[in-house]
C-alpha atoms as a PDB file:
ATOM      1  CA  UNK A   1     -24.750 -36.095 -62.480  1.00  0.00           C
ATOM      2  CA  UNK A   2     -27.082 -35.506 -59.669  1.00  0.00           C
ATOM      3  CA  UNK A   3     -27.963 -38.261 -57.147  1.00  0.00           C
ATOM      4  CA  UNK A   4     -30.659 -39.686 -55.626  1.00  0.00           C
ATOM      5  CA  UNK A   5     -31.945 -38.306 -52.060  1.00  0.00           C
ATOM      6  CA  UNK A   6     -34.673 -39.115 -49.741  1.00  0.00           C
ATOM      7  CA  UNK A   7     -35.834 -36.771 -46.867  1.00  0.00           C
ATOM      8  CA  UNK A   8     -38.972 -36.760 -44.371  1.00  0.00           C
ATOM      9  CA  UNK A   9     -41.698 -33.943 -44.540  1.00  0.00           C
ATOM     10  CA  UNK A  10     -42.236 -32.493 -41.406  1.00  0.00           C
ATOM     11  CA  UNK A  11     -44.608 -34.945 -40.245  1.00  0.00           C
ATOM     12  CA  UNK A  12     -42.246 -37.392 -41.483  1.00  0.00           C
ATOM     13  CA  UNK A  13     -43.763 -38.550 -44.627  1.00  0.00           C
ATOM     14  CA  UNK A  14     -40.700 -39.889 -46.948  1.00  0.00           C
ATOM     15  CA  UNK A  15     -39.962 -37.783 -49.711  1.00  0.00           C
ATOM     16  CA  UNK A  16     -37.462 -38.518 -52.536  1.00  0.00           C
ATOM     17  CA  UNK A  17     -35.542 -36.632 -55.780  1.00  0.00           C
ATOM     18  CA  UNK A  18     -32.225 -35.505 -56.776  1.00  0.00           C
ATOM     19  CA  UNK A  19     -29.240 -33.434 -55.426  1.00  0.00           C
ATOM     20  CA  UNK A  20     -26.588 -31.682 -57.667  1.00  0.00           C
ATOM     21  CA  UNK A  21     -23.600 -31.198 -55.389  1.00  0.00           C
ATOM     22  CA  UNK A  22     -20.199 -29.513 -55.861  1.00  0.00           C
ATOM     23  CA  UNK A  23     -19.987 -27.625 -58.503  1.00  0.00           C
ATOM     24  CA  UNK A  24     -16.727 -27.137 -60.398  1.00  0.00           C
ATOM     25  CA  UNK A  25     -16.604 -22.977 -60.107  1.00  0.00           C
ATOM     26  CA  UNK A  26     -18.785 -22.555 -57.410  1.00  0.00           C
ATOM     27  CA  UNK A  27     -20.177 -19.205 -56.583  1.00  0.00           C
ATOM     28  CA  UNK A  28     -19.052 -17.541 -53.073  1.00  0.00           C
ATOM     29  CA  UNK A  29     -20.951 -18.300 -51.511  1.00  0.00           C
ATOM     30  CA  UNK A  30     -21.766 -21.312 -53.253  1.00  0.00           C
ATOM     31  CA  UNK A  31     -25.845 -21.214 -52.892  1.00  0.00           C
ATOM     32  CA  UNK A  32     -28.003 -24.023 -52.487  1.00  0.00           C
ATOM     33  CA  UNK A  33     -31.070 -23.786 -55.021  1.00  0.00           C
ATOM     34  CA  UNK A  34     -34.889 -25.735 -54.407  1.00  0.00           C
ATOM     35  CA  UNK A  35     -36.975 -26.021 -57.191  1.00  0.00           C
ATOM     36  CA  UNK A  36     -40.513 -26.638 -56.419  1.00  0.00           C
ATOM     37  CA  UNK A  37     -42.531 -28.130 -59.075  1.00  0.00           C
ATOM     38  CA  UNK A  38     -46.216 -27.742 -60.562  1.00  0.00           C
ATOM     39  CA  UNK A  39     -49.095 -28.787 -59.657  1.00  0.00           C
ATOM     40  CA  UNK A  40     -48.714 -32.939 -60.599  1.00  0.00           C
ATOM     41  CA  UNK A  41     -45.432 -32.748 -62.682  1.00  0.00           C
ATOM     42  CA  UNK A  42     -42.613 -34.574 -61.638  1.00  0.00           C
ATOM     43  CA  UNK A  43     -38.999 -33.145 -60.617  1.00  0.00           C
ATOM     44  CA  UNK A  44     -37.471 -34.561 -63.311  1.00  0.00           C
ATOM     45  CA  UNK A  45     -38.838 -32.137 -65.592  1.00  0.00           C
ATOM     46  CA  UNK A  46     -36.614 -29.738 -64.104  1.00  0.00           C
ATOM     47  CA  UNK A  47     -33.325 -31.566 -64.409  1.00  0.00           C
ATOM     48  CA  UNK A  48     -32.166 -29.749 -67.725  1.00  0.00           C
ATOM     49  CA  UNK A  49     -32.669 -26.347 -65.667  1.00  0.00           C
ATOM     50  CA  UNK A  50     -31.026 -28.140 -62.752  1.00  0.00           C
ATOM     51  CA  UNK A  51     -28.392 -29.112 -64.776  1.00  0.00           C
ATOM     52  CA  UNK A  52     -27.634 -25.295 -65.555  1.00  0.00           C
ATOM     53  CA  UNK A  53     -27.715 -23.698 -62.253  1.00  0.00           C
ATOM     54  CA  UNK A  54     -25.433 -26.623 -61.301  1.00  0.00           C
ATOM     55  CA  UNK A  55     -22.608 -25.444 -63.776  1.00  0.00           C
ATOM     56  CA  UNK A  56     -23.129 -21.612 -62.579  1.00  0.00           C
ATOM     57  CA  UNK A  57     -22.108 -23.208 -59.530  1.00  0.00           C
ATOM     58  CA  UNK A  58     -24.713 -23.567 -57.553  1.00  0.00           C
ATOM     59  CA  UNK A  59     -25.836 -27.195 -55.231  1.00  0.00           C
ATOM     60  CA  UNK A  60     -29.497 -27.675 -56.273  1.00  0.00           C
ATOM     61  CA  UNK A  61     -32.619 -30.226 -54.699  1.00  0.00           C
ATOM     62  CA  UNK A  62     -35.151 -31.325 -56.805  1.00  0.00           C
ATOM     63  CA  UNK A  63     -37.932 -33.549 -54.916  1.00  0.00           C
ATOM     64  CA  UNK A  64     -41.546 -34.543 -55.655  1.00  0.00           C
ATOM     65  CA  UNK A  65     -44.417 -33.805 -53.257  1.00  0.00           C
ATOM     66  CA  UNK A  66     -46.188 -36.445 -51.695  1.00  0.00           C
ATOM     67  CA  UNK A  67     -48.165 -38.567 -53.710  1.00  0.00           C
ATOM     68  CA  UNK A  68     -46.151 -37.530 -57.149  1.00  0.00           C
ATOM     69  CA  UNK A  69     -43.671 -38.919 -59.223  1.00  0.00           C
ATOM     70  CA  UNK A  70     -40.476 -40.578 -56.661  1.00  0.00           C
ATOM     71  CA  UNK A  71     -42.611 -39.935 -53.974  1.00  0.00           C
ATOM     72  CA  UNK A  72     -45.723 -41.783 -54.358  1.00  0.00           C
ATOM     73  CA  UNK A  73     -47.213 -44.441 -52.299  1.00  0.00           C
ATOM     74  CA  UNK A  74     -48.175 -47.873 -53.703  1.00  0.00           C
ATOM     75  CA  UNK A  75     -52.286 -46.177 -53.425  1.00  0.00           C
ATOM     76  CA  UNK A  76     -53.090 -42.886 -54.171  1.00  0.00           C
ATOM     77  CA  UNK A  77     -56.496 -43.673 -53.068  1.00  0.00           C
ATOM     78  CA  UNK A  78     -55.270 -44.211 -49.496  1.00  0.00           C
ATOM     79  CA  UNK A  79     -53.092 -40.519 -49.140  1.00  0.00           C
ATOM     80  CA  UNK A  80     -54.332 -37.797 -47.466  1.00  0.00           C
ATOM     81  CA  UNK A  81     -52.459 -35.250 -49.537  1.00  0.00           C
ATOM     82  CA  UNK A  82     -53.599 -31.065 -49.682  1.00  0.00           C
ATOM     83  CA  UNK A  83     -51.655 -27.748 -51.100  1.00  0.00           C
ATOM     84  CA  UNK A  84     -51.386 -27.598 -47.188  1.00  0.00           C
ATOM     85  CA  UNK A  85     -49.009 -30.600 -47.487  1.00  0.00           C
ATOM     86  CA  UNK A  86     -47.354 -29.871 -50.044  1.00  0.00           C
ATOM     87  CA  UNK A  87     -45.984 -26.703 -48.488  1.00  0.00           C
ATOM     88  CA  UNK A  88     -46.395 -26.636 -44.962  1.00  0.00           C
ATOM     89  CA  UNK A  89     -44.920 -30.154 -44.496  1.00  0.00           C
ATOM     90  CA  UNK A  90     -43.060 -31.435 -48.199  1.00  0.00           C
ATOM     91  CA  UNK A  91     -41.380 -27.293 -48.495  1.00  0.00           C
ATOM     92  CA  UNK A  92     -40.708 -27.608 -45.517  1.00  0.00           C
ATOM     93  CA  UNK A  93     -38.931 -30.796 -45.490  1.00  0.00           C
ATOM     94  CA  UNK A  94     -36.988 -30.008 -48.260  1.00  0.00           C
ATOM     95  CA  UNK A  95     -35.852 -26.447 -46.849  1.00  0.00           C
ATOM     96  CA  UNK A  96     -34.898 -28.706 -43.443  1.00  0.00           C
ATOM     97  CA  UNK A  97     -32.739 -31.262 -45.559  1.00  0.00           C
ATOM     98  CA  UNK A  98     -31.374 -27.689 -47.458  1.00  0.00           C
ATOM     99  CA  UNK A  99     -30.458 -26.525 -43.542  1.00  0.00           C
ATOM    100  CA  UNK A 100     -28.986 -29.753 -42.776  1.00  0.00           C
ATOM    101  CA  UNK A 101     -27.115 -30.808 -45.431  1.00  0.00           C
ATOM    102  CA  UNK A 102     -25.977 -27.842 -46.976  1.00  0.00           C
ATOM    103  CA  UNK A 103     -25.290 -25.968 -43.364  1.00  0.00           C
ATOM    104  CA  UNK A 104     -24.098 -21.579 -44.446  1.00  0.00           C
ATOM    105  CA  UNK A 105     -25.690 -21.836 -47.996  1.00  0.00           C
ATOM    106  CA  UNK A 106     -27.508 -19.551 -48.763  1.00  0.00           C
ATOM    107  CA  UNK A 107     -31.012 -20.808 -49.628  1.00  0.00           C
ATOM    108  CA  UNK A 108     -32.670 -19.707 -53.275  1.00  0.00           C
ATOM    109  CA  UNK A 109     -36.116 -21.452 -54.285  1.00  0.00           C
ATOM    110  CA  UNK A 110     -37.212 -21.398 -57.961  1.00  0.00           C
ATOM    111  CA  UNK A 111     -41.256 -22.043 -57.857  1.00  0.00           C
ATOM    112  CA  UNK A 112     -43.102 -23.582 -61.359  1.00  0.00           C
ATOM    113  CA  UNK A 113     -46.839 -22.507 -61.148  1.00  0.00           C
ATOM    114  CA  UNK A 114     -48.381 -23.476 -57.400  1.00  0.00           C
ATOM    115  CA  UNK A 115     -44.437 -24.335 -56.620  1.00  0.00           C
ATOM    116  CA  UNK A 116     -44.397 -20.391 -56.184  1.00  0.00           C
ATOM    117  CA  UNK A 117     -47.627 -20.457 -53.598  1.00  0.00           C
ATOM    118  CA  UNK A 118     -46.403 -23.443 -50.951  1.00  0.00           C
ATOM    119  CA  UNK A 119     -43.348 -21.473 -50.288  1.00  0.00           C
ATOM    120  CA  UNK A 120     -45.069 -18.903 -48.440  1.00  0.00           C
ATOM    121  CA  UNK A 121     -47.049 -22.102 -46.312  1.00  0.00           C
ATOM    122  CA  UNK A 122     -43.501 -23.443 -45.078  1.00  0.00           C
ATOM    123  CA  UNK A 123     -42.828 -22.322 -41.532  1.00  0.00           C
ATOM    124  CA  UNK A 124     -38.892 -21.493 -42.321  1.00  0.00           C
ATOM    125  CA  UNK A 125     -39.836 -19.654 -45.308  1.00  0.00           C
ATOM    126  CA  UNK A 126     -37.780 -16.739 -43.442  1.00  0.00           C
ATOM    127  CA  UNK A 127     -34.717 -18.488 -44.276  1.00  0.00           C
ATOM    128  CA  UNK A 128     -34.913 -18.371 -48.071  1.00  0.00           C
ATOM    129  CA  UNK A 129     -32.547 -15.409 -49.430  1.00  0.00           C
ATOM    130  CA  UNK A 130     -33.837 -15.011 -53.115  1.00  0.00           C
ATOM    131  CA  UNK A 131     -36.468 -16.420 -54.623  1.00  0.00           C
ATOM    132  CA  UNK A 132     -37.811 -16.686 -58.490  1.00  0.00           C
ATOM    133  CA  UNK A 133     -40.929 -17.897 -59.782  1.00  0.00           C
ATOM    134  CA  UNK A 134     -42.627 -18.827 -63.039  1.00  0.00           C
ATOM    135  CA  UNK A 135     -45.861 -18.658 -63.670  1.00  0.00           C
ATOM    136  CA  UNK A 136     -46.961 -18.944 -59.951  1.00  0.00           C
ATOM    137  CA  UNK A 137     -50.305 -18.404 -58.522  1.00  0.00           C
ATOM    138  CA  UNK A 138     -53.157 -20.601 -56.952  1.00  0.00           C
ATOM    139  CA  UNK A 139     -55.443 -21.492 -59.889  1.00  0.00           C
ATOM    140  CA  UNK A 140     -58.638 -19.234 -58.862  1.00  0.00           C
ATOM    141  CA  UNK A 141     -60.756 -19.868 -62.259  1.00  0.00           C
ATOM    142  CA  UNK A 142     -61.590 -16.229 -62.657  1.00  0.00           C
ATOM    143  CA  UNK A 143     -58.341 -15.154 -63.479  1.00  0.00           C
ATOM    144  CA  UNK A 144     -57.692 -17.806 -66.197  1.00  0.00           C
ATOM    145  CA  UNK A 145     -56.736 -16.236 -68.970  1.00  0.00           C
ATOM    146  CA  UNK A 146     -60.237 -15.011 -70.883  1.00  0.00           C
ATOM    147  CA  UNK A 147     -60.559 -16.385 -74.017  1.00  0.00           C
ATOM    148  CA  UNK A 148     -59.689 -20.574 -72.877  1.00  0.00           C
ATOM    149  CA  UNK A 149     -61.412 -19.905 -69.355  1.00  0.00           C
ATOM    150  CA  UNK A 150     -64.351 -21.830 -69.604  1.00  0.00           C
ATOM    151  CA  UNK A 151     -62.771 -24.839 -71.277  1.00  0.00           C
ATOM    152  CA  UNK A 152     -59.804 -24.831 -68.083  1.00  0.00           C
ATOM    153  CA  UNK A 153     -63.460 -24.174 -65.911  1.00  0.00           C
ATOM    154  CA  UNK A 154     -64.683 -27.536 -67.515  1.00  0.00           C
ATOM    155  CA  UNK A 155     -61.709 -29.481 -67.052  1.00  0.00           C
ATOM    156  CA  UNK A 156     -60.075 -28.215 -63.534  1.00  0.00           C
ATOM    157  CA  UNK A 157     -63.330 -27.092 -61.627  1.00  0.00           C
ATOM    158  CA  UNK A 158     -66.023 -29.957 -62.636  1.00  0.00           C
ATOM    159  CA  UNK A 159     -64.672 -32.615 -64.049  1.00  0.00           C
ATOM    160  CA  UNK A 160     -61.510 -33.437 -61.806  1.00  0.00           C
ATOM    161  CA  UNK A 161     -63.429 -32.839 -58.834  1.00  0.00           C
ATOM    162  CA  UNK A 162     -65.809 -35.286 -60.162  1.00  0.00           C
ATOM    163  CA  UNK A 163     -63.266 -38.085 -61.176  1.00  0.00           C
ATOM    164  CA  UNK A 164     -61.683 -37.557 -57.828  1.00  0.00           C
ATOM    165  CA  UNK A 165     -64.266 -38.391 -56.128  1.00  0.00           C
ATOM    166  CA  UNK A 166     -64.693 -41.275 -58.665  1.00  0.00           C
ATOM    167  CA  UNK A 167     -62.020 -43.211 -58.111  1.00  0.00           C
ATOM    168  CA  UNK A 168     -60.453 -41.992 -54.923  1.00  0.00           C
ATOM    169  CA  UNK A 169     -58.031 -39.785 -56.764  1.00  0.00           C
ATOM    170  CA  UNK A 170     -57.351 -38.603 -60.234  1.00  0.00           C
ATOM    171  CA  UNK A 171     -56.008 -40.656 -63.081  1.00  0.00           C
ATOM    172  CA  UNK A 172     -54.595 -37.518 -64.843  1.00  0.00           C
ATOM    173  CA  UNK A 173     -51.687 -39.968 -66.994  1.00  0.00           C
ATOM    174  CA  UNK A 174     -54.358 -41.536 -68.536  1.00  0.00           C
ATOM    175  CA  UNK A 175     -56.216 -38.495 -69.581  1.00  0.00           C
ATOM    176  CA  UNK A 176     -53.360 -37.048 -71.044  1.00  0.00           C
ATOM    177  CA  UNK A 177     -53.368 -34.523 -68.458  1.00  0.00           C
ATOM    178  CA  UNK A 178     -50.392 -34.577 -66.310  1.00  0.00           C
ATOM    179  CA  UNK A 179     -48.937 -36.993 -63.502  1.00  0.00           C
ATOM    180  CA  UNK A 180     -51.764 -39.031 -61.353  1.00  0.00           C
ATOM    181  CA  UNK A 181     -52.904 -36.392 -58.510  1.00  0.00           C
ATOM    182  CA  UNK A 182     -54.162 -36.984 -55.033  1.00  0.00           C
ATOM    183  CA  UNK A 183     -57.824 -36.475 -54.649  1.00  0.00           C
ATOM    184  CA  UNK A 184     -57.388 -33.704 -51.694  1.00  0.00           C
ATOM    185  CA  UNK A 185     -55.020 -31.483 -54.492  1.00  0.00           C
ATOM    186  CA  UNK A 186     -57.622 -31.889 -56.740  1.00  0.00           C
ATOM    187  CA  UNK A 187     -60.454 -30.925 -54.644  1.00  0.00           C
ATOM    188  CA  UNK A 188     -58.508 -27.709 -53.385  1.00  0.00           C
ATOM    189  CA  UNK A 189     -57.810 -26.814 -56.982  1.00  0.00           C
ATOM    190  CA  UNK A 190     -61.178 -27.110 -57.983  1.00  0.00           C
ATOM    191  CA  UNK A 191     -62.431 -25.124 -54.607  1.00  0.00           C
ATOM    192  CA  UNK A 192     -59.875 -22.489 -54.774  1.00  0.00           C
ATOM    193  CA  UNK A 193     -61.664 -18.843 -54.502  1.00  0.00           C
ATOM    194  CA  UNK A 194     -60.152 -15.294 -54.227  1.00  0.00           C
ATOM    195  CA  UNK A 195     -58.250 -15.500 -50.846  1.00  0.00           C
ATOM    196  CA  UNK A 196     -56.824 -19.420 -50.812  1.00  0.00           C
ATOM    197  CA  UNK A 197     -57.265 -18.859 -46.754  1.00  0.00           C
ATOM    198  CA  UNK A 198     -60.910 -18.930 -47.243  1.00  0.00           C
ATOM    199  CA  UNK A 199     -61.175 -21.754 -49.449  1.00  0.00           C
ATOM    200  CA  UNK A 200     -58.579 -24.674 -48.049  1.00  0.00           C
ATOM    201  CA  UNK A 201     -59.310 -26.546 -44.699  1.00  0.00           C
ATOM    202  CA  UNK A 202     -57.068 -26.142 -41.900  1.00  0.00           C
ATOM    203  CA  UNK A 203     -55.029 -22.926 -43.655  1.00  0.00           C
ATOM    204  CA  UNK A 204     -54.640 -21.443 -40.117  1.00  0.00           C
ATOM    205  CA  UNK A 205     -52.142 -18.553 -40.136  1.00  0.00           C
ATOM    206  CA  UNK A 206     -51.008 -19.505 -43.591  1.00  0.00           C
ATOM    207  CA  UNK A 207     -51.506 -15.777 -44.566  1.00  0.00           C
ATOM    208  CA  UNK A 208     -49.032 -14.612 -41.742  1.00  0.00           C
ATOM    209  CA  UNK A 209     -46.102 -17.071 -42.836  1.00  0.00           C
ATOM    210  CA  UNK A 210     -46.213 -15.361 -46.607  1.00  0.00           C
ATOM    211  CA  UNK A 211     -45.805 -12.325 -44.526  1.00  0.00           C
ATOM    212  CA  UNK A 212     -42.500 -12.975 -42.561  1.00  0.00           C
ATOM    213  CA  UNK A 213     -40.866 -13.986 -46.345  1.00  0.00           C
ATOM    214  CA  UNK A 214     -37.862 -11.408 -46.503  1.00  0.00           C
ATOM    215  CA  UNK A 215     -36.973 -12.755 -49.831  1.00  0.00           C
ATOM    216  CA  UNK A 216     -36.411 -10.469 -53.003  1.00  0.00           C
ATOM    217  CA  UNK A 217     -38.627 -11.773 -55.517  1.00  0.00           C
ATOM    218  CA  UNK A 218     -38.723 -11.883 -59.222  1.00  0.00           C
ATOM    219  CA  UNK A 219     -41.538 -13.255 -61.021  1.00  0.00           C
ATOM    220  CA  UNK A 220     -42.218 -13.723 -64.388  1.00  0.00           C
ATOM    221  CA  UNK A 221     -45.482 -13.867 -66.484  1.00  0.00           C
ATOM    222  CA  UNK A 222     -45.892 -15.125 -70.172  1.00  0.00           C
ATOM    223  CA  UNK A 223     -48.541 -13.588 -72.383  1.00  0.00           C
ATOM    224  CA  UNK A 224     -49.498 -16.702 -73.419  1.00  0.00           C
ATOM    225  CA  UNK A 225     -49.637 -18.698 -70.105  1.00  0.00           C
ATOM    226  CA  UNK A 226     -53.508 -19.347 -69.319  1.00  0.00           C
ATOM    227  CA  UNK A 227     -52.441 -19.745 -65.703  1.00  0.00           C
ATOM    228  CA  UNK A 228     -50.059 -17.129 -65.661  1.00  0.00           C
ATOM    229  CA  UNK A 229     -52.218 -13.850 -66.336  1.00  0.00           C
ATOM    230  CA  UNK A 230     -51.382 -10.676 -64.523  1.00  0.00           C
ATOM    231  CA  UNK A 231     -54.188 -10.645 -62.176  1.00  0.00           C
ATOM    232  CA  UNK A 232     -53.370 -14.849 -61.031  1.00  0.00           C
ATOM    233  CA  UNK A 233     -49.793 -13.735 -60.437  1.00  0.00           C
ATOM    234  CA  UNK A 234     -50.371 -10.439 -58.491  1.00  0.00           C
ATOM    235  CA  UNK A 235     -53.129 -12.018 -56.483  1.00  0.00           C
ATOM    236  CA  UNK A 236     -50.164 -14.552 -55.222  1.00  0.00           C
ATOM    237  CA  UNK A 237     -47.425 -11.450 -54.799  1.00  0.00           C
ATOM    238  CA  UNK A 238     -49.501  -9.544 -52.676  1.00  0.00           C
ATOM    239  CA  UNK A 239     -49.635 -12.157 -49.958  1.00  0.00           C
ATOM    240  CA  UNK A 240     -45.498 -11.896 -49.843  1.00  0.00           C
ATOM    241  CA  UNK A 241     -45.865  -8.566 -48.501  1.00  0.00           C
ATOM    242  CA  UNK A 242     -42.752  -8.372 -46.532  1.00  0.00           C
ATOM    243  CA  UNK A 243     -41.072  -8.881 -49.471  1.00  0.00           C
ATOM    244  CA  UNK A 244     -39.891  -6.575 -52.469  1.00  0.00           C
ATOM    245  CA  UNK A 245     -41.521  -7.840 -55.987  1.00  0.00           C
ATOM    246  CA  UNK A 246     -41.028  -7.580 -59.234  1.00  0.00           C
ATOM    247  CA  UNK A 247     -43.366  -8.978 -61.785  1.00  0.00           C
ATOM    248  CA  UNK A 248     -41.607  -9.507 -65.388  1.00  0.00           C
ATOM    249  CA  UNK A 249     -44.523  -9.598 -68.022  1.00  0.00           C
ATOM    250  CA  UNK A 250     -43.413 -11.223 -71.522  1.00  0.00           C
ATOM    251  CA  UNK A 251     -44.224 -11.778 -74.499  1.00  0.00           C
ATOM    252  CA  UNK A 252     -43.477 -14.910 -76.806  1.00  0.00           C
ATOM    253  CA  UNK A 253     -42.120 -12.851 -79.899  1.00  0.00           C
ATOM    254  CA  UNK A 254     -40.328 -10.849 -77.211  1.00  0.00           C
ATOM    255  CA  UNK A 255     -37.657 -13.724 -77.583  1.00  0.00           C
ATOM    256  CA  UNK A 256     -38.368 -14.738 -81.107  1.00  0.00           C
ATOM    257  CA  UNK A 257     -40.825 -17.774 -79.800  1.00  0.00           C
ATOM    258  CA  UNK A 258     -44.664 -18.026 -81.183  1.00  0.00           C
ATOM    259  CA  UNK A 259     -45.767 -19.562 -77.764  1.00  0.00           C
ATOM    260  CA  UNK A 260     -44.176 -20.432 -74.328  1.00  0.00           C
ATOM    261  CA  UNK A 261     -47.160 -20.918 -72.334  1.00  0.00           C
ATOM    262  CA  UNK A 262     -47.315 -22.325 -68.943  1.00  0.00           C
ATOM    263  CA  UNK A 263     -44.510 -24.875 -69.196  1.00  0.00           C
ATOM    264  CA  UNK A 264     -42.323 -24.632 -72.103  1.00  0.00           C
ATOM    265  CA  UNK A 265     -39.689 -22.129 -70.103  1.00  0.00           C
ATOM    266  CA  UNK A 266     -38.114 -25.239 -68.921  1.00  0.00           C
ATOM    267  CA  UNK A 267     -36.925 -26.727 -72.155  1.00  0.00           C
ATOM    268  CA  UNK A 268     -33.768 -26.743 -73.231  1.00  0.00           C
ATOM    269  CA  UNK A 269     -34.431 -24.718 -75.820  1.00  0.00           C
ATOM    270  CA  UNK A 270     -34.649 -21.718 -73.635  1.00  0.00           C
ATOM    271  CA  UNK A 271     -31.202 -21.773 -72.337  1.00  0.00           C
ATOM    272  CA  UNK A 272     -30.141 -18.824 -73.853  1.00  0.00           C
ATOM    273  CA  UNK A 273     -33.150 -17.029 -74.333  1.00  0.00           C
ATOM    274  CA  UNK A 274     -35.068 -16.830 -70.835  1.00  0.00           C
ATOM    275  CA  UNK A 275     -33.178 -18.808 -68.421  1.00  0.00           C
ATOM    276  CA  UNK A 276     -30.546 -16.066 -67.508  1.00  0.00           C
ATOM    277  CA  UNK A 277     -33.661 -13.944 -66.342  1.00  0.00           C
ATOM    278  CA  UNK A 278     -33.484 -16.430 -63.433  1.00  0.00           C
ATOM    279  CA  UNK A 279     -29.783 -17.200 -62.754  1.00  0.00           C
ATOM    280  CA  UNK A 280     -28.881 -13.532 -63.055  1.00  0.00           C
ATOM    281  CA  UNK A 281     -31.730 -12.850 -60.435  1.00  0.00           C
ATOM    282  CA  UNK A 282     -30.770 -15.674 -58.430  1.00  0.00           C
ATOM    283  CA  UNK A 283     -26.885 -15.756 -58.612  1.00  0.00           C
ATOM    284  CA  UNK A 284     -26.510 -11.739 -57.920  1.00  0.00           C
ATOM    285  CA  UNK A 285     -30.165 -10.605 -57.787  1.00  0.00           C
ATOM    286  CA  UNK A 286     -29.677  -8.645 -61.305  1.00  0.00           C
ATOM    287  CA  UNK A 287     -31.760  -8.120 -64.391  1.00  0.00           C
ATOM    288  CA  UNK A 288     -31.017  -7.265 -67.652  1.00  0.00           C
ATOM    289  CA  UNK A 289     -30.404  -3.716 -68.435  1.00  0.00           C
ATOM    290  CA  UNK A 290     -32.796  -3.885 -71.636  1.00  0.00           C
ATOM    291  CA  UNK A 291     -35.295  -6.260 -70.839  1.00  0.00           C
ATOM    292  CA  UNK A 292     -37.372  -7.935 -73.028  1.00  0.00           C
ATOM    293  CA  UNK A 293     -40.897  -7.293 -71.218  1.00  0.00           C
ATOM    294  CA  UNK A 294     -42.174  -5.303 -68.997  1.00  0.00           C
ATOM    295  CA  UNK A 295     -41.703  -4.880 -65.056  1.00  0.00           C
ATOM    296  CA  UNK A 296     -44.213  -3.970 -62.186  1.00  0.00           C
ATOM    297  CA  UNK A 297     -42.578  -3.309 -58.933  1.00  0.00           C
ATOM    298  CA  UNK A 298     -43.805  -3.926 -55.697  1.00  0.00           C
ATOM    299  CA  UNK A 299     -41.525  -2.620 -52.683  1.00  0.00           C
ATOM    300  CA  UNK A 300     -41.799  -4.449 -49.333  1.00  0.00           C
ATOM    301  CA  UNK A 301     -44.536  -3.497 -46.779  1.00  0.00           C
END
């Protein structure tokens, strides 16, 4: 069963989610694995996936960003929360408490959607050894997938901005829409352009930390994933450019499944079907010999 943990960001906001710890045949080295979450979905989302890397033998940290799920304030109206903070100070944290509290592990992130983007914005991003994402890019609205892009354009890009600004943040659970979200994620979401350097405040020499990211990468793409299209997810891989890539492209009926979409890898339902793809690529940095998709390979700069 995992317990509860609490952390600080790097500017010391308190963060809080779940540690699995000690598994029963541990992998040598036994790894520690982060799992970042998307965009205003809470940590425990991932527990059943958690659960599983756990019994391959791997420790694994679950957390909420700032202003989500265990780790929101009594007023999301009052937070100053960005994409920025998420990774640059919440990754951050959590790769810290990884350093700290799981001293020699190796260090393996698994990134949901803009959970694979604020890696690269954390400043020890160097010290991850393997890392696999799903779904992961920033949510520019011209690479939504065509034929449900103007409805997402409606939804993301002019009316959350507007409710933001509304009511001080976004009441997303009562819309149906996902967990309540700080105003200053929503705004970046709805702002977010081609190059995410040009279109977030304060990004700095964001660019340059995706750069110094040694780890192997292996993302994966469904066909059906309106975030998830092949020109959102290659957009986000060629900022890791010190990195070797591979982008897994997949179809539903691939696996015997009419839709996956954006979120549904994470069910239970999946265990046999798609979740190896990430603990073989995680636990010894393998894929399958026949796989069931297709694979675009980027080598390191």
């Amino acid at each position: 069963m995992p317990e509860s943990v609490s952390f600080p960001a790097a500017d010391g906001y308190a963060l809080h989610g779940f540690a699995w710890r000690g598994a029963r045949a541990p992998v040598q080295p036994r790894p520690i694995v982060i799992i970042n979450s998307a965009t205003s979905v809470r940590c425990r989302y991932y527990e059943r996936f958690a659960d599983a890397l756990h019994a391959r033998g791997c420790d694994v940290l679950t957390y909420d960003y700032r202003g989500i799920g265990e780790s929101r304030p009594n007023s999301l109206r009052a937070l100053g929360a960005s994409w920025l903070d998420w990774g640059a100070n919440d990754f951050e944290g959590a790769l810290r408490c990884a350093m700290a509290h799981f001293p020699d592990q190796p260090i393996y992130v698994v990134g949901h959607s803009i959970g694979g983007f604020v890696i690269g914005l954390a400043p020890s991003a160097h010290r991850i050894g393997r890392i696999f994402t799903m779904g992961a890019q920033f949510a520019y609205w011209r690479d939504y997938a065509r034929g449900m892009r103007l409805g997402m354009v409606l939804r993301w890009h002019i009316a959350m901005p507007l409710i933001a600004r509304l009511f001080g943040y976004v009441p997303a659970k009562r819309l149906g829409w996902m967990e309540d979200t700080p105003k200053g994620v929503a705004l970046n979401w709805a702002g977010m352009g081609p190059r995410f350097e040009a279109s977030l405040p304060d990004a700095g020499d964001a660019p340059d930390r995706f750069a110094k990211v040694r780890a192997p990468i292996l993302a994966l793409g469904i066909d059906d994933d309106p975030f998830g299209t092949v020109p959102a997810i290659d957009r986000l891989l060629g900022y890791y450019t010190g990195s070797e890539r591979r982008h897994l492209r997949l179809a539903p009926d691939a696996v015997g499944e009419a839709a996956i979409g954006h979120f549904a890898f994470f069910h239970k339902r999946f265990e046999e079907s798609l979740w190896p793809l990430a603990l073989e690529w995680l636990l010894g940095q393998r894929l399958p010999a026949s796989l069931p998709g297709a694979l675009r390979h980027y080598p390191a700069r």
